[in-house]
C-alpha atoms as a PDB file:
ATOM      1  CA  UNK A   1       9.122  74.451  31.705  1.00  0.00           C
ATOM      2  CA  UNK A   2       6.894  71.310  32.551  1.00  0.00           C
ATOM      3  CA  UNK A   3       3.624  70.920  30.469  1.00  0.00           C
ATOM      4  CA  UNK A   4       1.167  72.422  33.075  1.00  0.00           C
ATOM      5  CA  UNK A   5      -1.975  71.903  31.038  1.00  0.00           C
ATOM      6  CA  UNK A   6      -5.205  70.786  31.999  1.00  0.00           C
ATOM      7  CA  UNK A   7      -4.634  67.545  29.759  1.00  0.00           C
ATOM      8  CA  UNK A   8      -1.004  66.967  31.800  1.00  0.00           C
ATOM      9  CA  UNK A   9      -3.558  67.665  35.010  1.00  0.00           C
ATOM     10  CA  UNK A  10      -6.240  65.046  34.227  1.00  0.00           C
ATOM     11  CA  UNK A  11      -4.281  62.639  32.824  1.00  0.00           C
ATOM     12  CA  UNK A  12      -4.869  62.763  29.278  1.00  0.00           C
ATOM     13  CA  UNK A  13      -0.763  62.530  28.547  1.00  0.00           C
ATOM     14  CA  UNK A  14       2.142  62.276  30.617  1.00  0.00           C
ATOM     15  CA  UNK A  15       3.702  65.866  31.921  1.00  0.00           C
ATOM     16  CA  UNK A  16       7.028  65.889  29.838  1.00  0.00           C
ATOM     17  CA  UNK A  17       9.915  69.310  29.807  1.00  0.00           C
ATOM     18  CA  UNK A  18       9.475  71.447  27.004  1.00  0.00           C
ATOM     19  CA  UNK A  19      11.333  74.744  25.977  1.00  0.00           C
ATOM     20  CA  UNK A  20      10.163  78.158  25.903  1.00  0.00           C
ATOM     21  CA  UNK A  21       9.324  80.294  22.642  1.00  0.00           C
ATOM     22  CA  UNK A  22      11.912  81.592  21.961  1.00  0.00           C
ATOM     23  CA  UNK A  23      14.011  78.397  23.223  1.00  0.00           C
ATOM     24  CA  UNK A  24      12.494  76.422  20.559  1.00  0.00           C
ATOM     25  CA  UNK A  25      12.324  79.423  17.741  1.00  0.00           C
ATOM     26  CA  UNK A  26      15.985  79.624  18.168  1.00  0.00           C
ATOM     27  CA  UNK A  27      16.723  75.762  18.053  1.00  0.00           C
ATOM     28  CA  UNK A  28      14.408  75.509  15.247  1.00  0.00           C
ATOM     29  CA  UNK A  29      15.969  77.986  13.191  1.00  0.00           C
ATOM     30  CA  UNK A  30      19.495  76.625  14.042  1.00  0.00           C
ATOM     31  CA  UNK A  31      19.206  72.845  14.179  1.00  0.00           C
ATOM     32  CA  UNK A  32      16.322  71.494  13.143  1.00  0.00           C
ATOM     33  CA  UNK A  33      14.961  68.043  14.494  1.00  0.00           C
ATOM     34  CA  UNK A  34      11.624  66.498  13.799  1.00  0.00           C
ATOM     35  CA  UNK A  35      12.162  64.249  17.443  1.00  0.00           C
ATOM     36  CA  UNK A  36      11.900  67.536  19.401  1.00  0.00           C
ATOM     37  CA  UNK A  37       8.061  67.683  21.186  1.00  0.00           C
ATOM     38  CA  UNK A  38       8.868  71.105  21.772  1.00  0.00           C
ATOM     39  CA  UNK A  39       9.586  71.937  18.046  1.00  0.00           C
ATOM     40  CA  UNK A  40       7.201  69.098  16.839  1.00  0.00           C
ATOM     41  CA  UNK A  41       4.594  71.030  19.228  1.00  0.00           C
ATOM     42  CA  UNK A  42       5.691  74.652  17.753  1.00  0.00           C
ATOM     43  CA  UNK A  43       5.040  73.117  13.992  1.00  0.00           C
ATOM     44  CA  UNK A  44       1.661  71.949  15.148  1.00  0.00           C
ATOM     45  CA  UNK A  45       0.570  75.171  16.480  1.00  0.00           C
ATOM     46  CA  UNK A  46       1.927  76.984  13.390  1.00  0.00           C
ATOM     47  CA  UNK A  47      -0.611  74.688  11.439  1.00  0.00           C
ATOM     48  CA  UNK A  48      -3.229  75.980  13.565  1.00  0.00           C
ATOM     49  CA  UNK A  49      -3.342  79.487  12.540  1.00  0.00           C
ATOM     50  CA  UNK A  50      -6.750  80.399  11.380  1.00  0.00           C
ATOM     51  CA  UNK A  51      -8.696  77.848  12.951  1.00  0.00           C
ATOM     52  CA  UNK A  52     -11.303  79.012  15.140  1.00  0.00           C
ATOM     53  CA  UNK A  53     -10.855  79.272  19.326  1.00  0.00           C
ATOM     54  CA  UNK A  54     -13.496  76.610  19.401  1.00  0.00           C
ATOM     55  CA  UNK A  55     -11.493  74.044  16.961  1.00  0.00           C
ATOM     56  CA  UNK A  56      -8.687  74.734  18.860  1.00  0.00           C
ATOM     57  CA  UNK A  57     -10.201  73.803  22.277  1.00  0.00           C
ATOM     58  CA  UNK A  58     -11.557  70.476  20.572  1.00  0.00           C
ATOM     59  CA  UNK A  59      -8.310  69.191  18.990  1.00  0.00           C
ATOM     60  CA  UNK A  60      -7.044  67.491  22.131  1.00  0.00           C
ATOM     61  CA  UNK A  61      -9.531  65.575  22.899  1.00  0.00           C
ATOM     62  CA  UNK A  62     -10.352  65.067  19.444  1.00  0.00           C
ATOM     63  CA  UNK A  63      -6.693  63.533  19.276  1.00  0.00           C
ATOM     64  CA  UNK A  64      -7.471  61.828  22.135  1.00  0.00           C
ATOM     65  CA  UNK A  65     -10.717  59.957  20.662  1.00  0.00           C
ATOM     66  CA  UNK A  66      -8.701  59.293  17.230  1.00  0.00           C
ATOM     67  CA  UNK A  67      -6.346  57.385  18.683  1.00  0.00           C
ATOM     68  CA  UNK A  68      -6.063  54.122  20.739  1.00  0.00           C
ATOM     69  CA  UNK A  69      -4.481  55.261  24.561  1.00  0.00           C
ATOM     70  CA  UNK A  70      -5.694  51.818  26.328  1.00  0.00           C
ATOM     71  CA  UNK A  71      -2.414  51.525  28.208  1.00  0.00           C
ATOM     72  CA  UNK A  72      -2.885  54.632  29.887  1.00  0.00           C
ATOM     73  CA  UNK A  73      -1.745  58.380  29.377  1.00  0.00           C
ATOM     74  CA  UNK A  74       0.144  58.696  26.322  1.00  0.00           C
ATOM     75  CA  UNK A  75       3.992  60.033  26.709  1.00  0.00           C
ATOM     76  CA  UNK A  76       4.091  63.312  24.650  1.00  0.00           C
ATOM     77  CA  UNK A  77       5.562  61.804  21.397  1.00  0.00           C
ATOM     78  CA  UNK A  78       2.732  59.872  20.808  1.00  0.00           C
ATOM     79  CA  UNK A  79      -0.369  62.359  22.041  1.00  0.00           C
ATOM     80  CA  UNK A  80       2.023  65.187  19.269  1.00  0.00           C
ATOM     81  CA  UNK A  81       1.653  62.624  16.698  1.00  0.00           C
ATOM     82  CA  UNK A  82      -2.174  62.423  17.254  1.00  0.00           C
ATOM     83  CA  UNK A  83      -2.504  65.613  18.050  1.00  0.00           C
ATOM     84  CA  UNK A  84      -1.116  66.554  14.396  1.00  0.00           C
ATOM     85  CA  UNK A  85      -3.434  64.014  12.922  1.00  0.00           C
ATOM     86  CA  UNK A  86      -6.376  65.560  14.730  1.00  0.00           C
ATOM     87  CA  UNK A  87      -5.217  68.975  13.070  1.00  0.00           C
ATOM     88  CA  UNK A  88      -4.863  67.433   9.905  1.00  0.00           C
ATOM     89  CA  UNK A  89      -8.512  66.307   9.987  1.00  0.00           C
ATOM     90  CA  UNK A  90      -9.768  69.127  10.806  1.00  0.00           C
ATOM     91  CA  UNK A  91      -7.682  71.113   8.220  1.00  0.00           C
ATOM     92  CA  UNK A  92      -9.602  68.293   5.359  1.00  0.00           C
ATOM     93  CA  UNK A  93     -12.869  69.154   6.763  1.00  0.00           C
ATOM     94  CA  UNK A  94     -12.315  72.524   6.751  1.00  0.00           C
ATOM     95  CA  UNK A  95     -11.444  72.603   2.923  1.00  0.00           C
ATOM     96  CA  UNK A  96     -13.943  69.815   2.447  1.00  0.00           C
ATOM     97  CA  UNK A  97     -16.253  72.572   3.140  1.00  0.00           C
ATOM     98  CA  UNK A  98     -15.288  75.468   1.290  1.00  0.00           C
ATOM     99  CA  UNK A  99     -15.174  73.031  -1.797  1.00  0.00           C
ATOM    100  CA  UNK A 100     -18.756  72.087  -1.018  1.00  0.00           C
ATOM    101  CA  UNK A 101     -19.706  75.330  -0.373  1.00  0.00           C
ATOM    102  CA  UNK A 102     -17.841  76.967  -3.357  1.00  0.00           C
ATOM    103  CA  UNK A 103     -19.519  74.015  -5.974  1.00  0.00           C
ATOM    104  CA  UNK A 104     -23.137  74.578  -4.441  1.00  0.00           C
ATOM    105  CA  UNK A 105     -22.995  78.916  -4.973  1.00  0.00           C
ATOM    106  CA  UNK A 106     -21.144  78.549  -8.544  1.00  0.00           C
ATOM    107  CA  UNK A 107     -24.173  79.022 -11.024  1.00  0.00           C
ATOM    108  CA  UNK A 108     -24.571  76.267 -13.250  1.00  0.00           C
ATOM    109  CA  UNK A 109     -23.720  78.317 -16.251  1.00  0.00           C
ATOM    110  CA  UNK A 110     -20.426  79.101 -14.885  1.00  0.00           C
ATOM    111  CA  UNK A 111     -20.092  75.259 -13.644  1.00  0.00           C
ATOM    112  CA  UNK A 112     -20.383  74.553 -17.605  1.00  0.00           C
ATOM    113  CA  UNK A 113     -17.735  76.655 -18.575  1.00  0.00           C
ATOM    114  CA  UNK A 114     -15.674  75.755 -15.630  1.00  0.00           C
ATOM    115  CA  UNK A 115     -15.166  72.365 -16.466  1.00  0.00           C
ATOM    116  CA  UNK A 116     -17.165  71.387 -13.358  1.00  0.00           C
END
């Protein structure tokens, strides 16, 4: 199948084949190869779980303002690559956060004792 997204229709990256599902489940499991944008893709996603419908919806255009695309669309390899950086980010802030917010409702008695 081609990427029909709206970031393949507005020219955020270049449309490029990718597999099915359970194409790429089934190569994944069998033959694993990190050059693959369909299984590079399918690892990204799986890093996804748990992040909200509106994080989701941001990360490509946050990987699009991370990186540097002067030359034009991206080719797939290289949007993946940001895209996984944009996920990464967001994974940071995400535990960035529930440190902060864990450290600021810990009592300070129980800071003391925790070494904190």
């Amino acid at each position: 199948a081609v990427v029909s997204t709206q970031s393949t229709g507005v020219g955020i990256i270049q449309a490029e084949e990718l597999m099915g599902h359970r194409a790429v489940t089934a190569l994944t499991k069998s033959a694993p190869n990190p050059r693959c944008c369909s299984q590079r893709l399918y690892g990204i996603a799986e890093r996804c779980v748990g992040l909200s419908g509106r994080t989701l919806r941001k990360l490509p255009f946050l990987a699009h303002s991370y990186s540097d695309f002067r030359s034009g669309p991206p080719t797939l390899d290289v949007f993946l690559t940001a895209l996984r950086g944009a996920v990464d980010r967001q994974l940071e802030d995400r535990q960035n956060l529930e440190k902060r917010h864990l450290t600021s409702t810990t009592p300070p008695a129980a800071a003391a004792t925790n070494g904190s």
